[in-house]
Protein backbone atom coordinates (compact mmCIF):
# COMPACT_ATOMS: atom_id res chain seq x y z
CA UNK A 1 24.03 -0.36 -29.74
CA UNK A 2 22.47 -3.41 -28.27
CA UNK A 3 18.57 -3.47 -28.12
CA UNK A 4 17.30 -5.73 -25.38
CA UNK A 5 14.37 -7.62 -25.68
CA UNK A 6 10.72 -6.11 -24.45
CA UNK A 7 10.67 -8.73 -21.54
CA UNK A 8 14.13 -8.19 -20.37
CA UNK A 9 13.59 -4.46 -20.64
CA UNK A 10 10.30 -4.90 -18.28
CA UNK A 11 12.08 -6.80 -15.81
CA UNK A 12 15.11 -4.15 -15.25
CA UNK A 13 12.69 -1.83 -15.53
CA UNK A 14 10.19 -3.44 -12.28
CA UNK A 15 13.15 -4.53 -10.66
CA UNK A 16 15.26 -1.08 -10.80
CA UNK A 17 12.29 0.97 -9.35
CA UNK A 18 12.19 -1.39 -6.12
CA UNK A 19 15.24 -0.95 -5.39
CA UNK A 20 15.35 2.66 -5.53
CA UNK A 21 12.49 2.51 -3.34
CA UNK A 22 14.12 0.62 -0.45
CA UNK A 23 17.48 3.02 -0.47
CA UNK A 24 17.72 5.53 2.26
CA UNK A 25 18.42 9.29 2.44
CA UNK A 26 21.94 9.94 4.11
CA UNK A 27 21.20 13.76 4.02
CA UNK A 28 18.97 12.90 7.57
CA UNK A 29 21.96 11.91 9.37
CA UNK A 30 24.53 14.39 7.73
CA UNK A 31 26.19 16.17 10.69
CA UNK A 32 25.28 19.45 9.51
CA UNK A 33 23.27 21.11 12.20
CA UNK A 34 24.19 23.48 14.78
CA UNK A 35 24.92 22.00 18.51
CA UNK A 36 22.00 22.20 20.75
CA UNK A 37 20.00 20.58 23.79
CA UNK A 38 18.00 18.96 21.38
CA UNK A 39 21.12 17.37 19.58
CA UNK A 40 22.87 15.96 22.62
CA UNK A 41 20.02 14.39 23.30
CA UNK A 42 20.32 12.75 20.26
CA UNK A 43 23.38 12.05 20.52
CA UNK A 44 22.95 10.32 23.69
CA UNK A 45 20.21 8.38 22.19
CA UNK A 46 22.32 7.07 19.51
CA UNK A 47 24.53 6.28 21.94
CA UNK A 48 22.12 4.00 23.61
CA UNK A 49 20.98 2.78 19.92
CA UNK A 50 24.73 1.30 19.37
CA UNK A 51 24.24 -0.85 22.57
CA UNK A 52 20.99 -2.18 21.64
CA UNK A 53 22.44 -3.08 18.48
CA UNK A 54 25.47 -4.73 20.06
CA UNK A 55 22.89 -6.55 22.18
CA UNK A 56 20.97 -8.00 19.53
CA UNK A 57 23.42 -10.51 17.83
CA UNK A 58 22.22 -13.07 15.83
CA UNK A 59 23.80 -15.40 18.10
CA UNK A 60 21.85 -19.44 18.49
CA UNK A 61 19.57 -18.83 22.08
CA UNK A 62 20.83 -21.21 24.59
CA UNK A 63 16.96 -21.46 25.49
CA UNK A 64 14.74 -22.12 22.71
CA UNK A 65 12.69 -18.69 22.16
CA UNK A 66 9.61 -20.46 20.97
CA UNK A 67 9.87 -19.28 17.37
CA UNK A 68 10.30 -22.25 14.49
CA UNK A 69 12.94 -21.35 12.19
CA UNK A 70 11.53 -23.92 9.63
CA UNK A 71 8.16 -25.74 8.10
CA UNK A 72 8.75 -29.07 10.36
CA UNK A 73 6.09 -29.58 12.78
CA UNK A 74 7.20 -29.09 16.58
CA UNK A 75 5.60 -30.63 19.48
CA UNK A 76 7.52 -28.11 22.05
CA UNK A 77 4.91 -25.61 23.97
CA UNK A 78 5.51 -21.67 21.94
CA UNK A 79 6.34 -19.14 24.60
CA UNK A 80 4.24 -15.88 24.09
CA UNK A 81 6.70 -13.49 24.76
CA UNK A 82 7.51 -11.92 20.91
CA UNK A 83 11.08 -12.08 19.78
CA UNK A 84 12.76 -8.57 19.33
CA UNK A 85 13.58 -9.49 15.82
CA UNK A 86 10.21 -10.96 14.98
CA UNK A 87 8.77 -8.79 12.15
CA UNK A 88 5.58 -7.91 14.26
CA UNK A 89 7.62 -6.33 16.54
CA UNK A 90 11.03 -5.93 14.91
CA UNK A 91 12.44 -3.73 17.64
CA UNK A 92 12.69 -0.50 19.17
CA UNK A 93 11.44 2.61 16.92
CA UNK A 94 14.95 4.02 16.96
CA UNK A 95 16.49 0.49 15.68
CA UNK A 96 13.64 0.67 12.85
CA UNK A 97 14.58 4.48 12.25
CA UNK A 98 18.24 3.42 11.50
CA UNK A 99 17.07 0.49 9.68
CA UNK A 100 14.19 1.77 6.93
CA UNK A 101 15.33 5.58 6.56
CA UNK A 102 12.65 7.37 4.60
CA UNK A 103 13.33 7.22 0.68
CA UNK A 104 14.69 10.25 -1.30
CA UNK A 105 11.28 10.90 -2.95
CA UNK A 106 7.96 9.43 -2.35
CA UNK A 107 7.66 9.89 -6.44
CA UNK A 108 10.38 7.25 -6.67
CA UNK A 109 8.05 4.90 -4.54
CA UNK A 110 4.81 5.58 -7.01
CA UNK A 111 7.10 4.80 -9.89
CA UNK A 112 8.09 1.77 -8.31
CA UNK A 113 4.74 0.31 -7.64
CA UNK A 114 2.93 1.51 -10.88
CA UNK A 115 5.53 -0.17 -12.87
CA UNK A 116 5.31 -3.26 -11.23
CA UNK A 117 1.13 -3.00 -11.88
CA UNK A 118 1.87 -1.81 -15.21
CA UNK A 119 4.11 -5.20 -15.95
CA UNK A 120 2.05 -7.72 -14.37
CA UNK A 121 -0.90 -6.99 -16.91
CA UNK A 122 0.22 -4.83 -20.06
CA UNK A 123 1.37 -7.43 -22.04
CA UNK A 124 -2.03 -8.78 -22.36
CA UNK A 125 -3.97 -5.66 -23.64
CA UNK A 126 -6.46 -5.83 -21.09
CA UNK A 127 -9.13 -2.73 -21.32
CA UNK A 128 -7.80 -1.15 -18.50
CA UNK A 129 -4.38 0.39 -17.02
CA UNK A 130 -2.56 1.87 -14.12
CA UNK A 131 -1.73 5.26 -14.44
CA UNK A 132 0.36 7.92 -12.41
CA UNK A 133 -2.21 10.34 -12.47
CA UNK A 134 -2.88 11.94 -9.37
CA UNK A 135 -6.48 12.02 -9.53
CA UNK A 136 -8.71 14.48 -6.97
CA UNK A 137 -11.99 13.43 -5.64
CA UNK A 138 -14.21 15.88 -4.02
CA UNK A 139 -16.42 15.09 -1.28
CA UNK A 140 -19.34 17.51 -0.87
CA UNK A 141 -21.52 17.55 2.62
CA UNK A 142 -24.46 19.87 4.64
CA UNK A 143 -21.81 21.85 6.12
CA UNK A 144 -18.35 20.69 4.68
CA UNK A 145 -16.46 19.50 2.13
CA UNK A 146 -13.03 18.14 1.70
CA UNK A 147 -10.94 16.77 -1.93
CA UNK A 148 -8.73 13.72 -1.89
CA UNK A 149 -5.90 13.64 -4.31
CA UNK A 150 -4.44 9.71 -4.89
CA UNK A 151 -1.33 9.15 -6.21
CA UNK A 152 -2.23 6.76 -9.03
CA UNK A 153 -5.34 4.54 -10.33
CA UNK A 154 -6.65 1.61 -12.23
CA UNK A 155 -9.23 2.81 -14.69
CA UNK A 156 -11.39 1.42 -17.98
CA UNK A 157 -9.28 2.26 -21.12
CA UNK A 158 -12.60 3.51 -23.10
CA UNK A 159 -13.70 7.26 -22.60
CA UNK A 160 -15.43 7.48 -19.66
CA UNK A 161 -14.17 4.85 -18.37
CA UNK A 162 -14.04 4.20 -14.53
CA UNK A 163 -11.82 4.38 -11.62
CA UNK A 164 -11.25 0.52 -10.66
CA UNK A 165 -8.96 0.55 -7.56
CA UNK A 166 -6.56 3.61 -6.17
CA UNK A 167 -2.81 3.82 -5.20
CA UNK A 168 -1.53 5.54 -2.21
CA UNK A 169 2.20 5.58 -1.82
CA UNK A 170 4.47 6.84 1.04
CA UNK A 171 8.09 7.59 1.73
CA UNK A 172 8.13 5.75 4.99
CA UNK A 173 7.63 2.62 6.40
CA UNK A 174 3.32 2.68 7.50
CA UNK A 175 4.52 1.97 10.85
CA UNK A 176 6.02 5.19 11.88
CA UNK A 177 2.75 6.85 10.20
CA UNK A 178 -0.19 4.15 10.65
CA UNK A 179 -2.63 6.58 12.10
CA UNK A 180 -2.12 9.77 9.51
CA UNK A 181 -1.94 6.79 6.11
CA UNK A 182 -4.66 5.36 7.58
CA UNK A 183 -7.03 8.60 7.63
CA UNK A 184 -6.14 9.44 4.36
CA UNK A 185 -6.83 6.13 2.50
CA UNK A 186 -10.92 6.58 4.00
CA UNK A 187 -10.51 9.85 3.29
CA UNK A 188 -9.74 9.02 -0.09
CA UNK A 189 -12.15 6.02 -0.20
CA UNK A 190 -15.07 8.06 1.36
CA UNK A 191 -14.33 10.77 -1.72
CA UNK A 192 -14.65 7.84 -4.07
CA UNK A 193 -17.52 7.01 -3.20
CA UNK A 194 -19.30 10.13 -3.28
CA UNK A 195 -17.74 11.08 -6.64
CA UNK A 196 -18.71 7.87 -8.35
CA UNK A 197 -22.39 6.72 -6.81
CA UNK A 198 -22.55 4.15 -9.56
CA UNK A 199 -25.80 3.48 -8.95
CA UNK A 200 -26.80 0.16 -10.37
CA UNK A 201 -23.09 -0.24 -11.16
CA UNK A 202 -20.27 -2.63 -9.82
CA UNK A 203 -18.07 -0.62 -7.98
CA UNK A 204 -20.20 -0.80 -4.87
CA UNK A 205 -20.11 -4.67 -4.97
CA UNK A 206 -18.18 -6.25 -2.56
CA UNK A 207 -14.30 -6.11 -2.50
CA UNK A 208 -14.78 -3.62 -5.16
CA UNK A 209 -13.63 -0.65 -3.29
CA UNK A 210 -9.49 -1.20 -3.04
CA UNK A 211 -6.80 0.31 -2.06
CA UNK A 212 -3.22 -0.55 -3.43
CA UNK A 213 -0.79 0.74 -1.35
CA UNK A 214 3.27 1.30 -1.17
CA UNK A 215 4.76 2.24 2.12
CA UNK A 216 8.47 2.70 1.36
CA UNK A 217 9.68 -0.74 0.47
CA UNK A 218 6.40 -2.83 1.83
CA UNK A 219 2.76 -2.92 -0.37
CA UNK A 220 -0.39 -3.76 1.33
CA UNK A 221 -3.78 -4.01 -0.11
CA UNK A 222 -6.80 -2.31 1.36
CA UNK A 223 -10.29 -3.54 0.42
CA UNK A 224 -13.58 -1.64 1.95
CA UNK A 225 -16.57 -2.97 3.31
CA UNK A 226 -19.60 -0.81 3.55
CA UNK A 227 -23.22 -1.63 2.11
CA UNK A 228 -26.12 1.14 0.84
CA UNK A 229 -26.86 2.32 4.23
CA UNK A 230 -23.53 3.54 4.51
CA UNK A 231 -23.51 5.52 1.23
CA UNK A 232 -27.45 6.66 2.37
CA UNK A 233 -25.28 8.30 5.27
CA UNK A 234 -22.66 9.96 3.21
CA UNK A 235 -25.39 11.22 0.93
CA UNK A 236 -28.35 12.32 3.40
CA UNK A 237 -27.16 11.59 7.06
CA UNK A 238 -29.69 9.84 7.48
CA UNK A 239 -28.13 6.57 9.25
CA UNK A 240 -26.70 6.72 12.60
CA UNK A 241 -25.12 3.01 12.95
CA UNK A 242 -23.31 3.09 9.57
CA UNK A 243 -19.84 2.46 9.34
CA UNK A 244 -17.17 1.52 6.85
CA UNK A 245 -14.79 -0.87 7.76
CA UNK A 246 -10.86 -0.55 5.61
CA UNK A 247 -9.61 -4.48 5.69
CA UNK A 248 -5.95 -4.42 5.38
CA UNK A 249 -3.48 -7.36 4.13
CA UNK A 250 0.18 -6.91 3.61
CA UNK A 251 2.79 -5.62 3.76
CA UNK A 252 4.30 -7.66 0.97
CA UNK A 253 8.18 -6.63 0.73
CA UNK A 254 8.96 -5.88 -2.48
CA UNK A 255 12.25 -6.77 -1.79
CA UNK A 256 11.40 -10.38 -1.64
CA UNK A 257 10.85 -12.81 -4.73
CA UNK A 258 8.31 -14.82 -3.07
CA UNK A 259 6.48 -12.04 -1.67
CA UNK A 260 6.45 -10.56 -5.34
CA UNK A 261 5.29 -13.88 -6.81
CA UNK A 262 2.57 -14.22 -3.87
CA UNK A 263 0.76 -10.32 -4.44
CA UNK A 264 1.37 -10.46 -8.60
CA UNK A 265 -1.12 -13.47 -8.49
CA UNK A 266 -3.83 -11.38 -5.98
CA UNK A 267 -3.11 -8.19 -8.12
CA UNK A 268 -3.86 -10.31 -11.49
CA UNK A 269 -6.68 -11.25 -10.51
CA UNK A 270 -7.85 -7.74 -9.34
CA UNK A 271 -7.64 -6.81 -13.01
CA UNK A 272 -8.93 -9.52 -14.32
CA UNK A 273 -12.17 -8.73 -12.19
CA UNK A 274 -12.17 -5.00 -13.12
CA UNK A 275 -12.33 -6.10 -16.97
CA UNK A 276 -15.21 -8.82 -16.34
CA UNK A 277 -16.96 -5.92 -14.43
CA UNK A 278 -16.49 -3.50 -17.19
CA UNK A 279 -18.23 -6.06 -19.89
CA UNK A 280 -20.93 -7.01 -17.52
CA UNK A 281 -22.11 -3.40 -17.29
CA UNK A 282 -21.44 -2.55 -21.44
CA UNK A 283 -23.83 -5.36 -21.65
CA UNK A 284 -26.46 -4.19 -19.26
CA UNK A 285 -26.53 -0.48 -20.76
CA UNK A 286 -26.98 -2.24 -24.75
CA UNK A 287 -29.82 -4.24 -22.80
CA UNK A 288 -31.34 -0.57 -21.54
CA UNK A 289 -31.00 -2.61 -18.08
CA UNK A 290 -28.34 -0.53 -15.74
CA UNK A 291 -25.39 2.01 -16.13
């Protein structure tokens, strides 16, 4: 039996997950449903779909569309008018249905990205770790309450340790369910929040509050923005104007080596932060001075 090598092992390992990840699920377009209004008018708009896609040829434009197809510097005027296959606006939803079918499990996403975490730091022994633990946060008000459940965390290694970024994954491409991923991300922020105060802490420090996210094949980072008279709301109501604003970057397609390269450096240095965080307040509670 041959025995590969820890780093080898890793990389099949981060690079089998992905994959995975970005396959699709036949079983949505098996032809195993009864005939019915609704059906033909599927049908029909398949029908329409296999045009479309006919129509949209990667053929040269006999009139330039505007959009460089390299890094050399162009003195022509850029039209406005998006390309159909520019990946702002890639196409129509059913194209992009066809395209980035929903994966088989959203567990297979979660592996995917927590692997990939995992890898980027573990050799090192850093005191802190991505887990799969599907961690619930409550969030407890006047009148209401609601619990958050992520699908994975960064935390401190040492008992008690803290929560040091989250992981949301979904089955889909965040497109076809911006508004709904959206929600739940504050949701899940806003339960942070209130579950860990950390008054005197780091957590509520800017950039501190972050969201790594797995949409299918893409990953996007979410940071939050919000200051003490936000949390003075959540806590007592007592602020009217506060708000909390969810920055997102991405998506990063995990498909893509230079994509990969690009986040693994931003991610790194996530960590990195977390564990100088983590020292800075072990040194203020030996001082008697915070935490």
């Amino acid at each position: 039996m041959t025995i590969l090598p820890t780093i080898h092992l890793g990389k099949l390992i981060v690079t089998t997950w992905p994959l995975q990840a970005a396959d699709t699920w036949d079983e949505t377009w098996a032809p195993n449903v009864a005939v019915t209004p609704i059906a033909r008018r599927t049908r029909s708009k398949t029908t329409v779909l296999e045009t479309q896609l006919r129509l949209t040829h990667l053929e040269t434009p006999t009139k330039s569309t505007g959009i460089l197809l390299d890094d050399s510097d162009s003195e022509e005027e850029l039209d406005d008018t998006e390309s159909p296959l520019a990946s702002t606006s890639p196409g129509p939803e059913e194209i992009q249905n066809l395209i980035y079918r929903q994966t088989k499990d959203e567990q297979i996403v979660n592996t995917a990205l927590v692997n990939f975490l995992s890898a980027l730091t573990l050799h090192a022994g850093l005191p802190n770790h991505w887990t799969l633990h599907r961690k619930s946060f409550k969030a407890y008000f006047t009148h209401a309450s609601f619990e958050a459940r992520t699908d994975g965390y960064l935390e401190d290694t040492k008992p008690g340790g803290k929560v040091r970024a989250l992981i949301e994954v979904k089955a889909v491409p965040r497109e076809r369910k911006r508004k709904m991923i959206c929600m739940q991300e504050a949701a899940q922020m806003v339960a942070w929040i209130l579950s860990h105060p950390d008054q005197g802490g780091w957590l509520n420090l800017p950039g501190r509050g972050i969201h790594v996210s797995q949409d299918r094949h893409q990953i996007y980072i979410v940071i939050a923005e919000y200051g003490d008279n936000y949390i003075d709301y959540l806590e007592k109501g007592s602020s009217s104007d506060a708000y909390m604003v969810m920055h997102e970057f991405g998506p990063w397609d995990s498909n893509e080596l230079k994509h990969m390269k690009n986040i693994s450096v931003i991610l790194v240095a996530f960590v990195l932060r977390a564990v100088s965080d983590c020292e800075a307040e072990e040194r203020m509670s030996k001082q008697g001075t915070g935490c």
